[in-house]
N, C-alpha and C. Protein backbone atom coordinates (compact mmCIF):
# COMPACT_ATOMS: atom_id res chain seq x y z
N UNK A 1 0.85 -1.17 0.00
CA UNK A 1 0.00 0.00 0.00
C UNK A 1 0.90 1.23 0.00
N UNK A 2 0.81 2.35 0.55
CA UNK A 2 1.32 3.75 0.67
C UNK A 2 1.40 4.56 1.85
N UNK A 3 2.36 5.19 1.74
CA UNK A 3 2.15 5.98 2.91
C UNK A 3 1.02 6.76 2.83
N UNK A 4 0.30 7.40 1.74
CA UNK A 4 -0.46 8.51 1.03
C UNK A 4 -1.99 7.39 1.68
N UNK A 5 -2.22 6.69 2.12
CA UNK A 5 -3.36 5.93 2.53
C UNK A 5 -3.14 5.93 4.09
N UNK A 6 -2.04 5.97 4.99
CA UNK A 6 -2.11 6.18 6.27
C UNK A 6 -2.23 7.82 6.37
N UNK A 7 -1.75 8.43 5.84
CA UNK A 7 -1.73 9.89 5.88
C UNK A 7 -3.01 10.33 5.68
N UNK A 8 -3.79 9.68 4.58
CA UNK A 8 -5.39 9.93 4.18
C UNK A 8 -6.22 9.72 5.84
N UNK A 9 -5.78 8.53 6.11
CA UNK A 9 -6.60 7.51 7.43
C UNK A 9 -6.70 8.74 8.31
N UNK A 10 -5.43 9.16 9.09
CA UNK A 10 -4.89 10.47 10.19
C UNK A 10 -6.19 11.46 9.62
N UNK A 11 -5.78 11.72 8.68
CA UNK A 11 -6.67 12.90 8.49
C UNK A 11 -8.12 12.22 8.49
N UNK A 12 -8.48 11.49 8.10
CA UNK A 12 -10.16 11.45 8.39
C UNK A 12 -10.67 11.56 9.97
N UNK A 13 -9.34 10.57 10.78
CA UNK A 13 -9.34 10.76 12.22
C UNK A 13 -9.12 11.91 12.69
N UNK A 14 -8.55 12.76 12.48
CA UNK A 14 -8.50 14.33 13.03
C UNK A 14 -9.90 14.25 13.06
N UNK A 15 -10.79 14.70 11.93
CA UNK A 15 -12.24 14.56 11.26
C UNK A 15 -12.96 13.77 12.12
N UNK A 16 -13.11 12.83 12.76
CA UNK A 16 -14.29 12.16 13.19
C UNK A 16 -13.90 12.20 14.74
N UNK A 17 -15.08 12.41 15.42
CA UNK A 17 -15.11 12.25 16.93
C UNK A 17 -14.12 10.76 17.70
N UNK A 18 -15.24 10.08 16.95
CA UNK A 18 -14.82 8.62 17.73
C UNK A 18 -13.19 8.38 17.84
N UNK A 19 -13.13 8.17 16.17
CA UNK A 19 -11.60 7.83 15.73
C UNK A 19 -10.82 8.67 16.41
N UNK A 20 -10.82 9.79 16.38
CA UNK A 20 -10.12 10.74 17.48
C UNK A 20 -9.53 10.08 19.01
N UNK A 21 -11.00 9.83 19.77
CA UNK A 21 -10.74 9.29 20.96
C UNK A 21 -9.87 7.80 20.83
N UNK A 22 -9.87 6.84 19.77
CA UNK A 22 -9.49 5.69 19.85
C UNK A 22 -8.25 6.00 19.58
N UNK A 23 -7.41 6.94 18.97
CA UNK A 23 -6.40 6.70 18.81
C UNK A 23 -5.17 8.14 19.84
N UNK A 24 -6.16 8.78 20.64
CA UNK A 24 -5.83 8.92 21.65
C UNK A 24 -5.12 7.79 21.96
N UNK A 25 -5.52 6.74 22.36
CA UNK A 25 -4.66 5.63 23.58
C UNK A 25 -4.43 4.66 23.16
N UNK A 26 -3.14 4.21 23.53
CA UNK A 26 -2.03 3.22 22.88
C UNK A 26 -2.92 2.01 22.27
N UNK A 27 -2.30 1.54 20.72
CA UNK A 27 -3.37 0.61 19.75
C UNK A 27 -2.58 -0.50 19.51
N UNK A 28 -2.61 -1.66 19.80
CA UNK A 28 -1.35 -2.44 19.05
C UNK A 28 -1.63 -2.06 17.64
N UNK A 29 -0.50 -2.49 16.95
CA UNK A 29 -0.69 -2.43 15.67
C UNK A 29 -1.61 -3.06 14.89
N UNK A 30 -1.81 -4.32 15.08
CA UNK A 30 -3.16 -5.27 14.67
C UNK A 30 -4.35 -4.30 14.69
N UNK A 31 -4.58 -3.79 16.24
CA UNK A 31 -5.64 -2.85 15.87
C UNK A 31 -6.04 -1.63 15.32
N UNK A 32 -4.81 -0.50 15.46
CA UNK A 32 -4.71 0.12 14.31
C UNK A 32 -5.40 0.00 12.54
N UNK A 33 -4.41 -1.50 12.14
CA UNK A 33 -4.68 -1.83 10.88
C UNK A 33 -5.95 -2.15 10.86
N UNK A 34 -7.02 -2.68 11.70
CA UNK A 34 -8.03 -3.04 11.40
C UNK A 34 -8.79 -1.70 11.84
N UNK A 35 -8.68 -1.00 12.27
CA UNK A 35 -9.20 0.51 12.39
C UNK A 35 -9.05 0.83 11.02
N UNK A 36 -8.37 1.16 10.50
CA UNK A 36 -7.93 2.36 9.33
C UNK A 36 -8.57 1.47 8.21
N UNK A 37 -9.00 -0.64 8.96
CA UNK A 37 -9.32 -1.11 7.34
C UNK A 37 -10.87 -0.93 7.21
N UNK A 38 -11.50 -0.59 8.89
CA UNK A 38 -12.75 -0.37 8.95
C UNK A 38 -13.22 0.72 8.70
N UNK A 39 -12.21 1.22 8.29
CA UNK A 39 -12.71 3.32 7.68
C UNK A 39 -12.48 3.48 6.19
N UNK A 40 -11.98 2.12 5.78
CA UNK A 40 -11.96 2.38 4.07
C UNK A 40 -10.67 2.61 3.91
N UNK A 41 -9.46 2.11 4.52
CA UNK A 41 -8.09 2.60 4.15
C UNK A 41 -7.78 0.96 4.35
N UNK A 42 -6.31 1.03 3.42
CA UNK A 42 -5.45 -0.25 2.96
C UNK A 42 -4.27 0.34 3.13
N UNK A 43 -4.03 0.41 4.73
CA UNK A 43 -2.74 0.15 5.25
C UNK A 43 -2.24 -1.13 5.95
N UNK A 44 -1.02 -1.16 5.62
CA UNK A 44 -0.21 -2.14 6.11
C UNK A 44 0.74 -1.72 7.19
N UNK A 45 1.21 -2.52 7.82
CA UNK A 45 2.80 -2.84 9.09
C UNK A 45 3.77 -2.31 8.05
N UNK A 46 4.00 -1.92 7.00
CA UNK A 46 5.25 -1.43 6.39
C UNK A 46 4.65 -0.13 6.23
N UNK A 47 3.45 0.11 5.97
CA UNK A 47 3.44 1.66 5.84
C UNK A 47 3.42 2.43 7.33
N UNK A 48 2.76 1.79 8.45
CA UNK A 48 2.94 2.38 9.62
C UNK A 48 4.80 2.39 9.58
N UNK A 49 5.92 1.63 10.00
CA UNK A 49 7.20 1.92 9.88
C UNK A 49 7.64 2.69 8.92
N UNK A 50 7.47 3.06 7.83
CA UNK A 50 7.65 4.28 7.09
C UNK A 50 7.47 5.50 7.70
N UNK A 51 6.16 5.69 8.29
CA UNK A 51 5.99 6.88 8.92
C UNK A 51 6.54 6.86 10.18
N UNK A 52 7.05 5.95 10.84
CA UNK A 52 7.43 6.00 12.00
C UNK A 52 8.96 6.67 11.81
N UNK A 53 9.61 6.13 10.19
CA UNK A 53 10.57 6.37 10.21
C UNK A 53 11.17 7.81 9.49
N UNK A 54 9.68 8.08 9.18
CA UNK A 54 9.93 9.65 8.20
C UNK A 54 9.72 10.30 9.51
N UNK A 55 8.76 10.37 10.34
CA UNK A 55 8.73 11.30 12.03
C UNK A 55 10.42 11.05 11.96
N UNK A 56 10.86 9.96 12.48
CA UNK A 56 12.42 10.40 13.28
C UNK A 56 13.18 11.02 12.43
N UNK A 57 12.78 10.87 10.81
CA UNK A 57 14.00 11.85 10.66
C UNK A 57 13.98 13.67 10.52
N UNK A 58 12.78 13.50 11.08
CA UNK A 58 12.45 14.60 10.98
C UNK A 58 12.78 15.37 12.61
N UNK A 59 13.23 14.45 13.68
CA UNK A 59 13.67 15.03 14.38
C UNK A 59 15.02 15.63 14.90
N UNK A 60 15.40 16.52 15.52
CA UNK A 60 16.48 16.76 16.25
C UNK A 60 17.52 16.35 16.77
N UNK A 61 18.91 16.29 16.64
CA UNK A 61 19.59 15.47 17.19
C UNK A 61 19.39 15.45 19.06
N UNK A 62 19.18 16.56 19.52
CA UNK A 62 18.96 16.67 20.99
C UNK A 62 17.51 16.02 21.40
N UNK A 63 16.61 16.12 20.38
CA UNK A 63 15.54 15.16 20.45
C UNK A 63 15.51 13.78 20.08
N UNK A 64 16.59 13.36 19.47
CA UNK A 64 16.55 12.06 18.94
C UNK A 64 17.00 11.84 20.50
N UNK A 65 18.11 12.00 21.13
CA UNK A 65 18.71 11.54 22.49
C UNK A 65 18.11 12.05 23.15
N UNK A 66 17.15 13.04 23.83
CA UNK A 66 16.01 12.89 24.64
C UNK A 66 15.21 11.52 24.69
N UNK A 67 14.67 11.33 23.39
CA UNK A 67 13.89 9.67 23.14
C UNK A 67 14.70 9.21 23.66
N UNK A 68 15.97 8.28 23.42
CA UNK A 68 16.95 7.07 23.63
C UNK A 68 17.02 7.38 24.75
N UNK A 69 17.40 8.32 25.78
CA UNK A 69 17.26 8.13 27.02
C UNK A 69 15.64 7.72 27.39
N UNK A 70 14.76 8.33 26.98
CA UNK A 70 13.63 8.34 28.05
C UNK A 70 13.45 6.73 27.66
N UNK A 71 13.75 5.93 26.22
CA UNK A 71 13.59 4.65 26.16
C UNK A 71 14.47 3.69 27.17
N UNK A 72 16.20 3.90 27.21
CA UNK A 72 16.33 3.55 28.01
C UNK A 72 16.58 3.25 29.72
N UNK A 73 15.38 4.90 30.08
CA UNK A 73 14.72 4.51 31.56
C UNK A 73 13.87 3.55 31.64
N UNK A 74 12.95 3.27 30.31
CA UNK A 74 12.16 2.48 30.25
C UNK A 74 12.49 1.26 30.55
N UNK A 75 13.49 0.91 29.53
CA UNK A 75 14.11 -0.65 29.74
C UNK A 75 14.35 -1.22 30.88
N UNK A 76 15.08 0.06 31.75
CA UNK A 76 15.67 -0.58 32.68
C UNK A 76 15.09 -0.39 33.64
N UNK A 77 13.55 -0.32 33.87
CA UNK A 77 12.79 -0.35 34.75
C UNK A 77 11.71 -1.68 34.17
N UNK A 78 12.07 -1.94 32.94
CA UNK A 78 11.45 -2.94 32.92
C UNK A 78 12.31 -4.61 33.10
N UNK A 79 13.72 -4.37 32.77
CA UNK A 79 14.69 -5.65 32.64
C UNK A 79 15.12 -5.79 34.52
N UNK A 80 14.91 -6.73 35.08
CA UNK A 80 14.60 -7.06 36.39
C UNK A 80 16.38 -6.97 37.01
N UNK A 81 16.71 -6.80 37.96
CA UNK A 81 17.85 -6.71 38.39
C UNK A 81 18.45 -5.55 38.54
């Protein structure tokens, strides 16, 4: 599929109440895809990582290492010991 079909999806969700609230709060990906397939969009797991990967490069180097730290507080509050 395209990125130009997840980008379409976002924007209908800006647009609709509901979709709004659902994607407020964390979606696995499975459900995502079946969101965006129940609104008339044909996205895939490669087009979500595309955009995941056009956001980072669109960020900052002081923001890229803001993330990597705040990820790895995460880790290591999650890896036991």
């Amino acid at each position: 599929m395209s990125l130009e079909q997840l980008d379409a999806f976002l924007a209908h969700a800006r647009s609709t109440p509901e979709l709004q609230e659902r994607l407020q709060q964390p979606l696995a990906l499975e459900e995502l895809l079946a969101l965006s397939a129940s609104s008339g969009y044909a996205v895939s797991e490669a087009d979500v990582i595309a955009a995941q990967l056009r956001e980072e490069e669109r960020l900052t180097a002081p923001e890229l290492q803001r993330r990597a730290g705040e990820e790895a507080r995460r880790l290591r509050s999650f890896i036991p010991g």
